[in-house]
Protein backbone atom coordinates (compact mmCIF):
# COMPACT_ATOMS: atom_id res chain seq x y z
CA UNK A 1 0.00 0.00 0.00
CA UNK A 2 1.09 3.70 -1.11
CA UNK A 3 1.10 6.02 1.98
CA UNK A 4 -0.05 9.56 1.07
CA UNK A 5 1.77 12.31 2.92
CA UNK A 6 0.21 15.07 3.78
CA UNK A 7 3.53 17.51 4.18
CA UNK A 8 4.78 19.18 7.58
CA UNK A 9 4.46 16.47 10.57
CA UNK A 10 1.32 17.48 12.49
CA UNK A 11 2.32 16.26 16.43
CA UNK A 12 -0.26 16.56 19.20
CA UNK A 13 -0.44 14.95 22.89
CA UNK A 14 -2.51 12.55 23.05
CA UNK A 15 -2.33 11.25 26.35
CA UNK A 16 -2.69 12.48 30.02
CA UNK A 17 0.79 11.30 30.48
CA UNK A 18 2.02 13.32 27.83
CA UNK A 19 2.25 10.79 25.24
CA UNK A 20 3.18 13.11 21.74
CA UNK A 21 1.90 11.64 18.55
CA UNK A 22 3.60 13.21 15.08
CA UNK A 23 0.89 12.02 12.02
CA UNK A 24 2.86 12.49 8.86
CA UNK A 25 0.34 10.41 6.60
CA UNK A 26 -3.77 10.40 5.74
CA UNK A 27 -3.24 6.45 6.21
CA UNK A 28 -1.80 6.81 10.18
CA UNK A 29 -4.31 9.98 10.68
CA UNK A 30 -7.24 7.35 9.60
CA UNK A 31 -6.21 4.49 11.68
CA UNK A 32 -6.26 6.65 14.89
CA UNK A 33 -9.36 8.50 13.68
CA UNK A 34 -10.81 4.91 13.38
CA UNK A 35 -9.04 2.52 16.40
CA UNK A 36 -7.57 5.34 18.95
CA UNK A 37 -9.87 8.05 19.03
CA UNK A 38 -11.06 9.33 22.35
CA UNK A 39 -14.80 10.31 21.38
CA UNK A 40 -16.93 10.56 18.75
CA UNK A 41 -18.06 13.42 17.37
CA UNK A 42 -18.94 15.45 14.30
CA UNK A 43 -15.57 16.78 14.23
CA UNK A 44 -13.77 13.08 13.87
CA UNK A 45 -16.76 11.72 11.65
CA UNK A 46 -15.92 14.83 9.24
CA UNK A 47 -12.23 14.05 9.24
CA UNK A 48 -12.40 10.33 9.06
CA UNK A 49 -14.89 11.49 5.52
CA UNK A 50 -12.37 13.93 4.51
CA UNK A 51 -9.41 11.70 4.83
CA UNK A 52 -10.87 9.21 3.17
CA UNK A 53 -12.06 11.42 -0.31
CA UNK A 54 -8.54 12.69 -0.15
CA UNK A 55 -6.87 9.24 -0.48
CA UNK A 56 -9.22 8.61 -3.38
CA UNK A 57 -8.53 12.02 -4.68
CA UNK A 58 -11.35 13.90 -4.08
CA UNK A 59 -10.64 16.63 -2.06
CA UNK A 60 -7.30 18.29 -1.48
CA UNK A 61 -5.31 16.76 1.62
CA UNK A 62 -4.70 19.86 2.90
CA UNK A 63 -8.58 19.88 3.28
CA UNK A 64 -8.23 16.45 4.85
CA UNK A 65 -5.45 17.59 7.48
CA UNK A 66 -7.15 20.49 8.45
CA UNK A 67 -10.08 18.58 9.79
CA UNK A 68 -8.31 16.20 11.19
CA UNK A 69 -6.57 19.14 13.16
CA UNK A 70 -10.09 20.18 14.02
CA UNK A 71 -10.93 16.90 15.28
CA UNK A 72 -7.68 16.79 17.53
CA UNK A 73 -8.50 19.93 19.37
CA UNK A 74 -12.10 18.79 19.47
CA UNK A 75 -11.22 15.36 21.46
CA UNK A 76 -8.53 17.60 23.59
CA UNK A 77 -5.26 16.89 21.86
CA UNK A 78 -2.87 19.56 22.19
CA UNK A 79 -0.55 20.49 19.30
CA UNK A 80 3.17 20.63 19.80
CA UNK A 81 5.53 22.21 17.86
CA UNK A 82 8.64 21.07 17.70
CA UNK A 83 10.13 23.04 15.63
């Protein structure tokens, strides 16, 4: 299987214990979307759509990460930047 990457490493915590998760592919972003996600909401139903159109091309991925960066904050991940 292809992975599609998305561009710049996207890294949140995702864990009380501080656990940091970098997502650098729709693939990885869809398995925790699908298997690891905390609740269930609008937001990660909308990404888990969008990252699925983008890996069948249609919509952009950028349109795909941002949701899924929607989602994160929505379920309480907090972004880290590490650069």
């Amino acid at each position: 299987m292809i992975e599609i990457n998305w561009g710049k490493p996207l890294s949140f915590v995702v864990s009380p214990d501080g656990e940091v998760k970098t997502f650098t592919t729709l693939e990885t972003a869809a398995y925790w979307l699908q298997r690891r996600w905390p609740v269930d909401d609008v937001q990660r139903r909308h990404a888990a759509r969008m990252l699925d159109a983008a890996a069948h091309c249609m919509t952009p991925v950028g349109s795909a990460r941002k949701a899924f960066t929607d989602a994160a904050r929505s379920a309480g991940f907090q972004t880290v930047n590490r650069h």
